[in-house]
C-alpha atoms as a PDB file:
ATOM      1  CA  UNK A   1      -9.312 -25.734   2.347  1.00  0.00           C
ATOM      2  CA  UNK A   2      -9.768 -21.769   2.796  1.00  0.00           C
ATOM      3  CA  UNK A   3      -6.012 -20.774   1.782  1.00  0.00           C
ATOM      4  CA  UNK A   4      -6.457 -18.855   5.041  1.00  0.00           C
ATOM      5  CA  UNK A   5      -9.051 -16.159   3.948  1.00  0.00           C
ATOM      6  CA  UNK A   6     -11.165 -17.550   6.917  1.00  0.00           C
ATOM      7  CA  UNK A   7      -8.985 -17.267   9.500  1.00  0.00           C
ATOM      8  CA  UNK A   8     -10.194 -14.374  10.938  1.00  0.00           C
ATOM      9  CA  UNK A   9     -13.509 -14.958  10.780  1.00  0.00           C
ATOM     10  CA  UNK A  10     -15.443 -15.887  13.514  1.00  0.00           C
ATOM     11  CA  UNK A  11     -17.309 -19.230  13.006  1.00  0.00           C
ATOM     12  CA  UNK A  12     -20.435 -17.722  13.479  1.00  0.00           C
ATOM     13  CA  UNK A  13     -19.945 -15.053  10.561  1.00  0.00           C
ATOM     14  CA  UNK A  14     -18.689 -18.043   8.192  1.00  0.00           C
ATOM     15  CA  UNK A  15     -22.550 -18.433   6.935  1.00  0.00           C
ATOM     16  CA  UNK A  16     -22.808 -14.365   6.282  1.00  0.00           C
ATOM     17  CA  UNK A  17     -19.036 -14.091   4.736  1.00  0.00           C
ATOM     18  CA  UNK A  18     -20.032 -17.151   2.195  1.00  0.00           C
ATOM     19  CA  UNK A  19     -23.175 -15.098   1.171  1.00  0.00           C
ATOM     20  CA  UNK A  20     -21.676 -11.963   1.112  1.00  0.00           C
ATOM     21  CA  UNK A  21     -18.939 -13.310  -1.314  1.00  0.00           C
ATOM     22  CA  UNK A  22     -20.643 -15.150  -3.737  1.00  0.00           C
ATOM     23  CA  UNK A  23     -22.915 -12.254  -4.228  1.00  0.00           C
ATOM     24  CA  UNK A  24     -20.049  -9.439  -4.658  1.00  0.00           C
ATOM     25  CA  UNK A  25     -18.180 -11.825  -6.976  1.00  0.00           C
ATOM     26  CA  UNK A  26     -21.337 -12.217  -9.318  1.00  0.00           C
ATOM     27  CA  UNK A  27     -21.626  -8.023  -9.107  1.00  0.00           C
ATOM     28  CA  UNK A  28     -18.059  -7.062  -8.643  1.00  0.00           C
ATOM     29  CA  UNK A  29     -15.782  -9.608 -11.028  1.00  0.00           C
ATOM     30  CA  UNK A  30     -18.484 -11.409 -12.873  1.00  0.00           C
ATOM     31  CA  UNK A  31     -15.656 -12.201 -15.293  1.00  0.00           C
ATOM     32  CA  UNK A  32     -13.962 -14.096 -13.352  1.00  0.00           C
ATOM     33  CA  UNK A  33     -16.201 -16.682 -13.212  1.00  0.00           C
ATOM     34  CA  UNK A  34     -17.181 -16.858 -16.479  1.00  0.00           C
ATOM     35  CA  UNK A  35     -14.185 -17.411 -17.362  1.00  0.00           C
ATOM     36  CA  UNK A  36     -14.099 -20.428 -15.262  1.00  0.00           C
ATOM     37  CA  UNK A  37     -17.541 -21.415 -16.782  1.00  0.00           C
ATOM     38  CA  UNK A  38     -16.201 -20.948 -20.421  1.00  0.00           C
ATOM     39  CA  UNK A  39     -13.007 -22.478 -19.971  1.00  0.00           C
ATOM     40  CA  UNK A  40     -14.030 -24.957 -17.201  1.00  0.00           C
ATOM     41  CA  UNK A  41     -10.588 -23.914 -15.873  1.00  0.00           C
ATOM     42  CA  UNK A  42      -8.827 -21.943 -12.990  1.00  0.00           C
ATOM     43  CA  UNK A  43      -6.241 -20.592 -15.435  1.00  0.00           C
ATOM     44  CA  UNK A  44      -3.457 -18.695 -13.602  1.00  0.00           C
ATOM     45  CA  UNK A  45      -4.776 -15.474 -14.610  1.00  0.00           C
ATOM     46  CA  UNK A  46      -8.260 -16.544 -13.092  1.00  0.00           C
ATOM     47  CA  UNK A  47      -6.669 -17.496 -10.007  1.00  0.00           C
ATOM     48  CA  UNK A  48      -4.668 -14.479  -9.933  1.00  0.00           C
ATOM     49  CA  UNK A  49      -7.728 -12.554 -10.425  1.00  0.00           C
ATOM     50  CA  UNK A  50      -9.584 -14.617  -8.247  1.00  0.00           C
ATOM     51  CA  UNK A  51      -6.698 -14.347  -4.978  1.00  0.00           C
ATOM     52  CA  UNK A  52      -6.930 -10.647  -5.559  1.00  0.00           C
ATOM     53  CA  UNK A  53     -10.445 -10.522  -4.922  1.00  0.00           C
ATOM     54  CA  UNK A  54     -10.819 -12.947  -2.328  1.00  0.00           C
ATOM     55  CA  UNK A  55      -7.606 -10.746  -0.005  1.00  0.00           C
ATOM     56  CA  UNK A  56      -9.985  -7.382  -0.955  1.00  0.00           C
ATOM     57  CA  UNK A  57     -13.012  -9.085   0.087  1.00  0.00           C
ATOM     58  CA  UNK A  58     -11.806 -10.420   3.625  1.00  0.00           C
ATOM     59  CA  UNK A  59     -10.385  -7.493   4.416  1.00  0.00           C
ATOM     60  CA  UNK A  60     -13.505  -5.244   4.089  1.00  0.00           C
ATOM     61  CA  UNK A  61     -15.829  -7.885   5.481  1.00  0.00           C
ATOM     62  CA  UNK A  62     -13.260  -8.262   8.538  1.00  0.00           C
ATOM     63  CA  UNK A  63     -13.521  -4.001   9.068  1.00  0.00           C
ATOM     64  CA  UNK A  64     -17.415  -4.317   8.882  1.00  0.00           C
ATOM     65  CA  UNK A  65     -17.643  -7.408  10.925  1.00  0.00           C
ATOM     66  CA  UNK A  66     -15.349  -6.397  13.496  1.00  0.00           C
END
């Protein structure tokens, strides 16, 4: 389930938006998942934070990729 963050991406660019994300969460919100690590939760804060991200993160690989 993508919550609809992959809608606009082309199927092709699926591959290069997974890799792209995983390493600009580890650089750009490493908390976030440390969190998740620590707690072995989503808390509602880490989702929050984690939404947030994921809606900035489409968005500017959707204006590069376009």
């Amino acid at each position: 389930m993508t919550k609809g963050y992959l809608e606009q991406v082309e199927v092709e660019q699926v591959s290069a938006y997974e890799e792209k994300l995983h390493r600009q969460l580890d650089t750009r919100r490493p908390e976030i998942l440390q969190s998740i690590r620590d707690t072995k939760m989503l808390t509602p804060e880490n989702e929050a934070a984690l939404k947030q991200f994921l809606t900035e993160f489409t968005a500017e690989f959707q204006s590069s990729h376009s």
